[in-house]
N, C-alpha and C. Protein backbone atom coordinates (compact mmCIF):
# COMPACT_ATOMS: atom_id res chain seq x y z
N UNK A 1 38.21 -37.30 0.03
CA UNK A 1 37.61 -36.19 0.74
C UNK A 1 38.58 -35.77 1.83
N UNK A 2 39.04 -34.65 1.78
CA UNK A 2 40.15 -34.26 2.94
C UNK A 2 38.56 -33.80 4.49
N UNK A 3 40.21 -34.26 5.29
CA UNK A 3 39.59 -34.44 6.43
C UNK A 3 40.29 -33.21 7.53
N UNK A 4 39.80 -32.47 8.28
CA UNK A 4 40.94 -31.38 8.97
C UNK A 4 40.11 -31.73 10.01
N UNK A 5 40.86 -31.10 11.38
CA UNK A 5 40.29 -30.95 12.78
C UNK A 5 39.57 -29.86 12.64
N UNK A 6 38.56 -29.76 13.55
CA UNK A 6 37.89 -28.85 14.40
C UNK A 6 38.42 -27.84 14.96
N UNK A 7 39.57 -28.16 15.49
CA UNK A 7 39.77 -27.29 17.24
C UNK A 7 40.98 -26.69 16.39
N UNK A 8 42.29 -27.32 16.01
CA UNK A 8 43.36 -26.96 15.10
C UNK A 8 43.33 -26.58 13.93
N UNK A 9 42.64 -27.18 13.31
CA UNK A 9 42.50 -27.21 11.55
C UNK A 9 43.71 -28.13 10.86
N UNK A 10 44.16 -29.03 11.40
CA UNK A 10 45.25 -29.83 10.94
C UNK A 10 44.34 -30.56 9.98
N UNK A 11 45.31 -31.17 8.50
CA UNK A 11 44.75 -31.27 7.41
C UNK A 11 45.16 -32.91 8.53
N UNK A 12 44.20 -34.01 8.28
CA UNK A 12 44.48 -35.65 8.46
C UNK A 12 44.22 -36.23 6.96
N UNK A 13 44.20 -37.43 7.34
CA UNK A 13 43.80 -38.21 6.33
C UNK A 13 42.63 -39.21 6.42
N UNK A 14 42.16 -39.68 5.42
CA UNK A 14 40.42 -39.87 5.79
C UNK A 14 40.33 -40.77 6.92
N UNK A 15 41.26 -41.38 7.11
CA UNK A 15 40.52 -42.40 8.06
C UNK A 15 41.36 -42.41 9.33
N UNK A 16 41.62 -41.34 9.83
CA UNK A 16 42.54 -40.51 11.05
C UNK A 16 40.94 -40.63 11.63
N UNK A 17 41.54 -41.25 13.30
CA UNK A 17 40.21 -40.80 14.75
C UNK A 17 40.33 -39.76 15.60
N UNK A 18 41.51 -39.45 15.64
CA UNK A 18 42.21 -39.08 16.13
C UNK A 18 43.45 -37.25 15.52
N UNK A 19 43.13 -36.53 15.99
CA UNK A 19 44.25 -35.32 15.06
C UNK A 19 45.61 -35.48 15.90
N UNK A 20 46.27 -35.52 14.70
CA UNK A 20 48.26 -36.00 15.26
C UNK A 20 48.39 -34.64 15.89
N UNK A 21 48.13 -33.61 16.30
CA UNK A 21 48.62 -32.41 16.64
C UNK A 21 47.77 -32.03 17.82
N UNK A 22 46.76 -32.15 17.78
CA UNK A 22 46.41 -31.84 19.44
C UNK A 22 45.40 -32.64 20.19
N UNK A 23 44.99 -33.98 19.50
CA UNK A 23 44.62 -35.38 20.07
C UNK A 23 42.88 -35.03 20.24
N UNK A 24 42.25 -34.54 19.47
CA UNK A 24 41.05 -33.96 19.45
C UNK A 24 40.29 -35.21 18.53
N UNK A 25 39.20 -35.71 18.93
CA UNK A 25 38.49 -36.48 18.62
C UNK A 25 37.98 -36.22 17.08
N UNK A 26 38.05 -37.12 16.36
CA UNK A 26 37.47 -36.64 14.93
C UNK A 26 36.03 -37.34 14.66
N UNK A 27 34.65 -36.44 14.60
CA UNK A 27 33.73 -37.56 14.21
C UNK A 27 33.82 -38.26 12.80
N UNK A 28 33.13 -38.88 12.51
CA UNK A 28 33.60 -39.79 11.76
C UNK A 28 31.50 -39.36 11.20
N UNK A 29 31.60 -38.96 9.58
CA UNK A 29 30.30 -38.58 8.99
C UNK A 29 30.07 -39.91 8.44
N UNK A 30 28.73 -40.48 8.49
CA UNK A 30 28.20 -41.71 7.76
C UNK A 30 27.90 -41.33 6.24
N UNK A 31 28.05 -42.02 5.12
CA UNK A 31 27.65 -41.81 3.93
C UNK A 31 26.21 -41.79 3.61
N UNK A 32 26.16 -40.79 2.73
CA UNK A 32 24.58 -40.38 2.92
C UNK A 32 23.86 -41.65 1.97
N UNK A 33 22.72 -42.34 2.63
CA UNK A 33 22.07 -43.44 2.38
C UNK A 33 21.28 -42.95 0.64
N UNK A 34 20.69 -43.55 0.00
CA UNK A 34 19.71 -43.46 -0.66
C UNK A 34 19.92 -43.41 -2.01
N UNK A 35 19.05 -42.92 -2.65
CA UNK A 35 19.32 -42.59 -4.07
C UNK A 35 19.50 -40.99 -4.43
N UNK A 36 20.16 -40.88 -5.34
CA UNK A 36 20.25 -39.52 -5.93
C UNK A 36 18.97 -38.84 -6.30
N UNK A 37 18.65 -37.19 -5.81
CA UNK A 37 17.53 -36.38 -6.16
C UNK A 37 17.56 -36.41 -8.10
N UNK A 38 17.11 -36.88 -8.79
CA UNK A 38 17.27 -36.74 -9.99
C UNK A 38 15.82 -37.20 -10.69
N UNK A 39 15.31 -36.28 -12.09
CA UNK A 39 14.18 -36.55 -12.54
C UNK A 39 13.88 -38.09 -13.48
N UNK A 40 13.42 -39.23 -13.35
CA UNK A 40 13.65 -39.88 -14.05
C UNK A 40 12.75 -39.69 -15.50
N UNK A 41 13.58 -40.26 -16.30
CA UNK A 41 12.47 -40.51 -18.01
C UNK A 41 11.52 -41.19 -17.68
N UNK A 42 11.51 -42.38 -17.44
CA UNK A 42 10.21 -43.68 -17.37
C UNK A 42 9.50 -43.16 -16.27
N UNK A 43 7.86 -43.35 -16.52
CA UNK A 43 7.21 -43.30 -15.85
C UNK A 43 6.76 -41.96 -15.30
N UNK A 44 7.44 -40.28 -16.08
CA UNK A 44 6.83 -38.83 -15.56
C UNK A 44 5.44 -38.79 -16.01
N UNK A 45 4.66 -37.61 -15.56
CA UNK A 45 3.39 -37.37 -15.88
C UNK A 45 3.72 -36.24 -16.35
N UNK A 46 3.96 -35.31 -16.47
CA UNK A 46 4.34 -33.52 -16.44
C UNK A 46 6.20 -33.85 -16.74
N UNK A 47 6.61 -33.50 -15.78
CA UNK A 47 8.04 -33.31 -15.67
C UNK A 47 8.48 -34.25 -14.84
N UNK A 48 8.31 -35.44 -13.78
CA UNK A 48 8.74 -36.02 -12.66
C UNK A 48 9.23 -35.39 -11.46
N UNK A 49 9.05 -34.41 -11.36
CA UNK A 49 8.73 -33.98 -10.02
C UNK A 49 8.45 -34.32 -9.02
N UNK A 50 7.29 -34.87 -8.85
CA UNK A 50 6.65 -35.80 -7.78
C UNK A 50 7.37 -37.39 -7.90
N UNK A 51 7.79 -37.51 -9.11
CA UNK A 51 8.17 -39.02 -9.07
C UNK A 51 9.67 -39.00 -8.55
N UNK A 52 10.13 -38.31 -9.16
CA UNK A 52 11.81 -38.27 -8.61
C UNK A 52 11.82 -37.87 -6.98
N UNK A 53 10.76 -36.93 -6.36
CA UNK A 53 10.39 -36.98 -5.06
C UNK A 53 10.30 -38.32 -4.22
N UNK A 54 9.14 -38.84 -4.65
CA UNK A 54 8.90 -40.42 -4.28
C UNK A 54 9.96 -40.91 -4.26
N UNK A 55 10.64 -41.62 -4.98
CA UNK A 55 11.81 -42.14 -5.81
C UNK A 55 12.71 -41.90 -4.73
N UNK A 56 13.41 -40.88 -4.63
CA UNK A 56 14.01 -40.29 -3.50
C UNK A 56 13.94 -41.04 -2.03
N UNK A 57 12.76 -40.42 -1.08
CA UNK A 57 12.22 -40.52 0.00
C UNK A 57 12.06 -41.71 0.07
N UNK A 58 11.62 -42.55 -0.81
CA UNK A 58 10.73 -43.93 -0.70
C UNK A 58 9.38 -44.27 -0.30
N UNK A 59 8.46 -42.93 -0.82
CA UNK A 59 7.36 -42.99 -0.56
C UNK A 59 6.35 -43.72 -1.89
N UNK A 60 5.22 -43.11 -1.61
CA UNK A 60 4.07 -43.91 -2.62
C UNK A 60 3.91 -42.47 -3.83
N UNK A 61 4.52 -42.77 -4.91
CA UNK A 61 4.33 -41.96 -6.00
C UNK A 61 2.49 -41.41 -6.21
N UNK A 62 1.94 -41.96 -6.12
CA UNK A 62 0.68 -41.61 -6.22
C UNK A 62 0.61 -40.73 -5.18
N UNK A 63 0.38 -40.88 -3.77
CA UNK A 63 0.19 -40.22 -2.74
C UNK A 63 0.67 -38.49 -2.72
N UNK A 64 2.23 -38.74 -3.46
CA UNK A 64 2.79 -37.54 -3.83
C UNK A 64 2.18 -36.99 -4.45
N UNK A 65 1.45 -37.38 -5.90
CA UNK A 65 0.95 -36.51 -7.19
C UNK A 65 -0.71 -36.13 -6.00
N UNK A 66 -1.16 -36.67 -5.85
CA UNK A 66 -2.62 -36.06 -5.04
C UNK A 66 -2.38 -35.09 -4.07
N UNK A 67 -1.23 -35.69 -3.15
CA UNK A 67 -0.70 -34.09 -2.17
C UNK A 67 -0.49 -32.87 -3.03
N UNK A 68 0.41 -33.10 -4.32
CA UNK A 68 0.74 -31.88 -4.97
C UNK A 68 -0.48 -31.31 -5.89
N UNK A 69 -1.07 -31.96 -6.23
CA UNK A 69 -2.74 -31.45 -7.10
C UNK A 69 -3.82 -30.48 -6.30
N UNK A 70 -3.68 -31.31 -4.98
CA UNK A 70 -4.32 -30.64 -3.28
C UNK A 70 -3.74 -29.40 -3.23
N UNK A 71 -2.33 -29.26 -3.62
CA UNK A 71 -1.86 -28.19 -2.86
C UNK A 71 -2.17 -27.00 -4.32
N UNK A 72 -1.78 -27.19 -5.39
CA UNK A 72 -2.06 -26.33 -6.26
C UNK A 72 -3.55 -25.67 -5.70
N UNK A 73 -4.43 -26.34 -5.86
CA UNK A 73 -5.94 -26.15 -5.09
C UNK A 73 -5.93 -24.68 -4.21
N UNK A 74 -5.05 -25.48 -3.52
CA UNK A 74 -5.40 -24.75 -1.75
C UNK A 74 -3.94 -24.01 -1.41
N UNK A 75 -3.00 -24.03 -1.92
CA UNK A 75 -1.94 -23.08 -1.12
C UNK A 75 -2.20 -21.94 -1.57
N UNK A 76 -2.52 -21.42 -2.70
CA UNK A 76 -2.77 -19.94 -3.16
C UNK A 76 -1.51 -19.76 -4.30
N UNK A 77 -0.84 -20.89 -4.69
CA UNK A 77 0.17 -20.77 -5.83
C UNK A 77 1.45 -20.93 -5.39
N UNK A 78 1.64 -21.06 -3.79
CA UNK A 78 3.34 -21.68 -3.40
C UNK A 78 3.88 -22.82 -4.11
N UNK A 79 2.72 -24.10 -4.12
CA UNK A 79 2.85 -25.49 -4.63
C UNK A 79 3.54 -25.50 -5.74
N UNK A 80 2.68 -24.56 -6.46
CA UNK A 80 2.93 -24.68 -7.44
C UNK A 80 4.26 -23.69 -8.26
N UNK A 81 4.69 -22.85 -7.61
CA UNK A 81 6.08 -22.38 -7.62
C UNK A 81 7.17 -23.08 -7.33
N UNK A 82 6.73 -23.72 -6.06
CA UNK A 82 7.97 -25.47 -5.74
C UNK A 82 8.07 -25.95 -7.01
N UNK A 83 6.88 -26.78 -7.29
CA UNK A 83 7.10 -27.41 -8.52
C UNK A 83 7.74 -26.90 -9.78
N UNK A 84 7.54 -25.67 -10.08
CA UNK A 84 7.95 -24.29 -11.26
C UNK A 84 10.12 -25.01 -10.55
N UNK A 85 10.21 -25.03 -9.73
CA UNK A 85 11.46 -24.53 -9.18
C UNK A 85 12.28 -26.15 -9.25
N UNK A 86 11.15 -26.99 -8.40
CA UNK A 86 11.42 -28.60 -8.57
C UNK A 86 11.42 -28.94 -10.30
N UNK A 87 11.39 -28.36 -11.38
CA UNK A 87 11.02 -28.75 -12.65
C UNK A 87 12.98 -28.61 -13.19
N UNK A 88 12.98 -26.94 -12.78
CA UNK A 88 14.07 -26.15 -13.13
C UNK A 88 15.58 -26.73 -12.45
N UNK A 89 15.18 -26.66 -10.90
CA UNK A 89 16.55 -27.25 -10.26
C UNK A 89 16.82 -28.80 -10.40
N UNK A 90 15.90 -29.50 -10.36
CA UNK A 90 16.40 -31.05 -10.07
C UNK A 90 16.42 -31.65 -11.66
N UNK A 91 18.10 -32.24 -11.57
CA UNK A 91 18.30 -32.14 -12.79
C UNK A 91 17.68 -34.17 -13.32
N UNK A 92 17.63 -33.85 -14.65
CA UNK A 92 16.96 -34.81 -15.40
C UNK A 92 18.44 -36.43 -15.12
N UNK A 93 17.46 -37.33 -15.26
CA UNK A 93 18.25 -38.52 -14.96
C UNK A 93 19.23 -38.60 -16.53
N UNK A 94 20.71 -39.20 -16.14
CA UNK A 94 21.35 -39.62 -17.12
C UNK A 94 20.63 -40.57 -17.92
N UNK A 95 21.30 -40.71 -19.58
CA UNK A 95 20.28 -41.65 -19.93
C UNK A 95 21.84 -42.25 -20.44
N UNK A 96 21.08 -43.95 -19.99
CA UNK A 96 22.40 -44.87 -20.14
C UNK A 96 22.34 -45.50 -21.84
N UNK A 97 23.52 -44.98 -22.37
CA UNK A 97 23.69 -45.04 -23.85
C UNK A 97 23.98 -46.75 -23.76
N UNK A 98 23.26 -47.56 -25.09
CA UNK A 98 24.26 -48.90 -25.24
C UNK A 98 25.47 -48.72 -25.71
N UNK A 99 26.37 -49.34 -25.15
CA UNK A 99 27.77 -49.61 -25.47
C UNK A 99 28.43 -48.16 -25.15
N UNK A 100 27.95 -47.56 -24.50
CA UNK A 100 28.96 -46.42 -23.90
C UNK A 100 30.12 -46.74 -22.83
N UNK A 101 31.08 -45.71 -23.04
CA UNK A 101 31.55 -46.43 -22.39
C UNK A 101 32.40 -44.53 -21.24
N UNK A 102 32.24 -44.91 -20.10
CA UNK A 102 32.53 -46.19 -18.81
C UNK A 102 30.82 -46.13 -18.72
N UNK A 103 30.57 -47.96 -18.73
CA UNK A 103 29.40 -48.61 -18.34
C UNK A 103 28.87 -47.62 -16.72
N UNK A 104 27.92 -47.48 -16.89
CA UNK A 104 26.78 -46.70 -15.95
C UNK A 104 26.94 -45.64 -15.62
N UNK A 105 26.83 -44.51 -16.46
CA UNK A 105 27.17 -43.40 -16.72
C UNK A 105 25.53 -42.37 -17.44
């Protein structure tokens, strides 16, 4: 991942604190924690939507599917356009072939 300053735009290298050209502090971004937004096979009801949600966040899969059933109900059809959109954008989990190869793919 290239790394440049702020203040200069000097190109560094990833693990520069410091920019060689005008001594400007570089923050330093933490790697984003978690699991990947992705729909899994095992375990959808509909499409996984709500589960790849859960999954995600680290919440209670159930809790999700009753919030989103609630909301079809009662938003007037937003919910359920998320979901139309959560079906379309979040893409489906890889499926790990035996003996493929490179292993976990």
């Amino acid at each position: 991942m290239a790394v440049f300053c702020n203040k200069c735009g000097t190109g560094l290298p990833s693990s520069a604190r410091f920019c060689s050209s005008c001594g400007t502090v570089i923050p330093m971004v933490p790697p984003m924690p978690g699991k990947p937004l992705v729909r899994p096979h095992a375990g959808r009801q509909i499409a996984g939507v709500c589960l790849a949600l859960a999954q995600t966040n680290g919440w209670d899969v159930a809790v999700v599917r009753i919030v989103t059933v609630v909301g079809f109900f009662f938003s007037g059809g937003i919910v359920a356009v998320a979901y139309l959109a959560g079906w379309i954008g979040i893409p489906d989990e890889p499926v790990g072939l035996p003996g493929a190869y490179p292993p976990n793919l």
